[in-house]
Protein backbone atom coordinates (compact mmCIF):
# COMPACT_ATOMS: atom_id res chain seq x y z
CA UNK A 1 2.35 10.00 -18.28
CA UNK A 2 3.51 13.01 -20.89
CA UNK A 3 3.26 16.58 -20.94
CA UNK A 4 0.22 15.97 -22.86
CA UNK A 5 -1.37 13.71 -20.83
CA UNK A 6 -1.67 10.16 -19.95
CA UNK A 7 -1.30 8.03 -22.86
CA UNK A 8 -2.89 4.10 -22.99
CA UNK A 9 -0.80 1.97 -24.89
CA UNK A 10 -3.03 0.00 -27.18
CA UNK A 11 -0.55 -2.37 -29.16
CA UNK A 12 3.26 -2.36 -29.32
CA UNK A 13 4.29 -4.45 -32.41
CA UNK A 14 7.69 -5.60 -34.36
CA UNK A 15 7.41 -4.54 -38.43
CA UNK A 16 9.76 -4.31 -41.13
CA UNK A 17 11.17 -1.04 -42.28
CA UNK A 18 9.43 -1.65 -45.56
CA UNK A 19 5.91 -1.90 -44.48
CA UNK A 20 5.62 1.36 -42.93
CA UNK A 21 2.79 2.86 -44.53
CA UNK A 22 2.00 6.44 -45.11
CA UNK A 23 -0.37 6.70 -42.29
CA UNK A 24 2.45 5.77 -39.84
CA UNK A 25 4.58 8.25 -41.43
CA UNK A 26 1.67 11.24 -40.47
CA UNK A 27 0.86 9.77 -37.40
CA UNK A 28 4.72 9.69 -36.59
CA UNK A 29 5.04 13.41 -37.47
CA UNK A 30 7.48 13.35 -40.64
CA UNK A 31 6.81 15.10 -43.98
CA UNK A 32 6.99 11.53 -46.06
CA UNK A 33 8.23 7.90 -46.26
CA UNK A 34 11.80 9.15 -47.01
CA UNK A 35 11.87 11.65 -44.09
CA UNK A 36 11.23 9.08 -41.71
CA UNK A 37 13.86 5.63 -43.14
CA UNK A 38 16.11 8.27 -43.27
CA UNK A 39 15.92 8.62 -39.50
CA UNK A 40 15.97 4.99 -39.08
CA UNK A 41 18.63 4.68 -41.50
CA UNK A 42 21.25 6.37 -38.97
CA UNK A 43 20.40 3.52 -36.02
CA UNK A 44 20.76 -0.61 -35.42
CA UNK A 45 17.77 -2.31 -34.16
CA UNK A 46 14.00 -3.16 -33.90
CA UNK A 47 11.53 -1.41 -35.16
CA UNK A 48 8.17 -1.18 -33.53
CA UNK A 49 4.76 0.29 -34.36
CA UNK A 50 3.26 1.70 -31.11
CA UNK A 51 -0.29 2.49 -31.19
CA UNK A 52 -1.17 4.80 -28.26
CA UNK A 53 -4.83 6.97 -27.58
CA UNK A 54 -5.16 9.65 -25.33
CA UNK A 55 -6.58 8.52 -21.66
CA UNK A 56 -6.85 11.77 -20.06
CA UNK A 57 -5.17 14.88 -18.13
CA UNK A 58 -2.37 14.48 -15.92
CA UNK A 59 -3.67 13.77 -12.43
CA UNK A 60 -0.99 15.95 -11.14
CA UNK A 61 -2.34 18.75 -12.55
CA UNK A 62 -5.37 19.17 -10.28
CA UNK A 63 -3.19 17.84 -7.51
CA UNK A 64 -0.89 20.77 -7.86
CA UNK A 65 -2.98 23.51 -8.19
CA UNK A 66 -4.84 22.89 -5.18
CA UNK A 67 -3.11 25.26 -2.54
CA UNK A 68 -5.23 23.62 0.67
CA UNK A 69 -3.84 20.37 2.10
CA UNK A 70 -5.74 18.26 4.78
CA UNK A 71 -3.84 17.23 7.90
CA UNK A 72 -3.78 13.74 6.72
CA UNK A 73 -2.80 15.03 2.83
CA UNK A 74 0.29 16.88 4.70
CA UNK A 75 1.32 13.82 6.79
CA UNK A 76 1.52 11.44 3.65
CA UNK A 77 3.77 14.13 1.59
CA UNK A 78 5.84 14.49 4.56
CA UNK A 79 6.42 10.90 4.83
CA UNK A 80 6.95 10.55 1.36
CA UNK A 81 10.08 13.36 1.27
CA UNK A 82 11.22 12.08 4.68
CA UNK A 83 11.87 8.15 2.77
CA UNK A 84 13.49 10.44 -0.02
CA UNK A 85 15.60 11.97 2.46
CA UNK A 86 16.46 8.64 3.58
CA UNK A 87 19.03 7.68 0.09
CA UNK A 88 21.76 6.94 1.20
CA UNK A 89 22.86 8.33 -2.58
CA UNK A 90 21.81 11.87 -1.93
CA UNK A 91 20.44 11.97 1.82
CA UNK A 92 18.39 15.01 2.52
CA UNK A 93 17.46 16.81 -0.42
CA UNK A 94 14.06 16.82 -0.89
CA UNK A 95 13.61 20.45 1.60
CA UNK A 96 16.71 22.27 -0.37
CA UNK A 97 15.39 21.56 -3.75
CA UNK A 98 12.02 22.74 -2.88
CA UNK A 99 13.73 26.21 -1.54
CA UNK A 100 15.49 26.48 -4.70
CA UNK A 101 12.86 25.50 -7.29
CA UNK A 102 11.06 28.45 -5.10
CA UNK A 103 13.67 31.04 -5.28
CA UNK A 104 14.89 29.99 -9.16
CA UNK A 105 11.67 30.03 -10.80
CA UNK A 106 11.68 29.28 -14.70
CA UNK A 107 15.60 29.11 -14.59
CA UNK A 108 17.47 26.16 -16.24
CA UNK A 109 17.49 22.94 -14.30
CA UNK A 110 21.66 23.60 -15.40
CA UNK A 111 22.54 26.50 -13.67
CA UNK A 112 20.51 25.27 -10.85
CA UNK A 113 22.49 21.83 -10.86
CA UNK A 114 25.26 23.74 -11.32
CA UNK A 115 24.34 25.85 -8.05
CA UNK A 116 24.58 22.87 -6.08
CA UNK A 117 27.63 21.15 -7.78
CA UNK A 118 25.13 18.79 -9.11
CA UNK A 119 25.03 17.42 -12.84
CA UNK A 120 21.67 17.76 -14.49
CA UNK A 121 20.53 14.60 -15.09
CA UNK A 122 21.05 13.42 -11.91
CA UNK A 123 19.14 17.56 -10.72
CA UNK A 124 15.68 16.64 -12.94
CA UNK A 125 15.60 13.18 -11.96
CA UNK A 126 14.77 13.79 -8.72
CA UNK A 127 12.65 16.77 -9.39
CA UNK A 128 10.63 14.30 -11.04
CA UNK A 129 10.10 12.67 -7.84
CA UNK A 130 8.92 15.97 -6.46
CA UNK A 131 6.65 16.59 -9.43
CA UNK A 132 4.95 13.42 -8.55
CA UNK A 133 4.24 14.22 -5.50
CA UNK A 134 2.28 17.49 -7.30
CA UNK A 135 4.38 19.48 -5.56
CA UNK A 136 6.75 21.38 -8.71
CA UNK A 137 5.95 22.05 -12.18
CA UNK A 138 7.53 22.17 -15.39
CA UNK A 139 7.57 25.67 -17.52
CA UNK A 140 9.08 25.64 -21.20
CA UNK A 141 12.51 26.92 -19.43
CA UNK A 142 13.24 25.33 -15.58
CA UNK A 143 10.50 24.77 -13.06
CA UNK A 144 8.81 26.53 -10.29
CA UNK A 145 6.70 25.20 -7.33
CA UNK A 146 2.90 24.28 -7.41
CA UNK A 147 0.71 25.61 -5.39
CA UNK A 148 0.54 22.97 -3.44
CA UNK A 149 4.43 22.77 -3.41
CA UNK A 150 4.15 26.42 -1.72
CA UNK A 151 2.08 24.86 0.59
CA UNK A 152 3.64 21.83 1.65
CA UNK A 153 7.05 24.01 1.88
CA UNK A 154 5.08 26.58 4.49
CA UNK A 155 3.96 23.86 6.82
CA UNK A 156 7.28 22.10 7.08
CA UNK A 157 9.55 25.54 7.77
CA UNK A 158 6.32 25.86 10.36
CA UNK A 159 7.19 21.93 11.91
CA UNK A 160 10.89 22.53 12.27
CA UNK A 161 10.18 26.06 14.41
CA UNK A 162 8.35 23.63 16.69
């Protein structure tokens, strides 16, 4: 899964610097030959030719942008945040990111880290978990909740009033 899309991975293959050919170079992104050894002059190790093709849109994205949830579509999310709740790493999380992804839209997953004495790395890591779940999405700057994050977010502040 990218930001494009989801990508099949046809062939992953070991080559020699030296046979890269010119078509690798375009399909890699550089200007030329020397753009691109120069960038593999600077590391140690392997180098691979990936081929990859495009295998579709992000199933998330139709996930997320559906605001209605069944009963039964509700009950597996909730499980789902209640096992993430569960780490004994970070124990429960899952409701107080949602609340600030909600009330920090598009602001950087730093400051909101920050807010929380988190570091960042840690911060999008699990938002990733979150954004699996359809329930957040990424903007060019921070994130801000789905639809069906909104959603989900109503009907558990509605649960714990019970």
């Amino acid at each position: 899964m990218t930001r494009a899309g989801l990508l099949n991975i046809k062939s992953v293959e070991e080559i020699a610097p030296d046979s890269i050919t010119k078509k690798d170079v375009k399909a890699a992104g550089f200007a030329d030959t020397d753009e691109l050894l120069s960038q593999l002059s600077d590391r140690e190790g392997t180098v691979y030719r990936i081929r990859v093709s495009y295998a579709g849109e992000d199933p998330r994205i139709a996930i997320r942008q559906s605001s209605s949830i069944t009963k039964d579509e509700f009950e597996s999310v909730r499980k789902k945040l209640e096992r993430m709740d569960s780490s004994k790493v970070f124990g429960k999380w899952t409701n107080q990111y949602l609340e600030l992804i909600r009330d920090n839209p598009e602001v950087l997953a730093a400051d909101i880290a920050g807010s929380i004495g988190m570091d960042k790395p840690r911060f999008k890591a699990n938002v990733r978990k979150l954004k699996a779940l359809g329930l957040t999405e990424s903007m060019p700057v921070g994130y801000r909740l789905s639809a069906r994050g909104k959603t989900v977010l109503e009907k558990m502040k509605m649960e714990q009033k019970k």
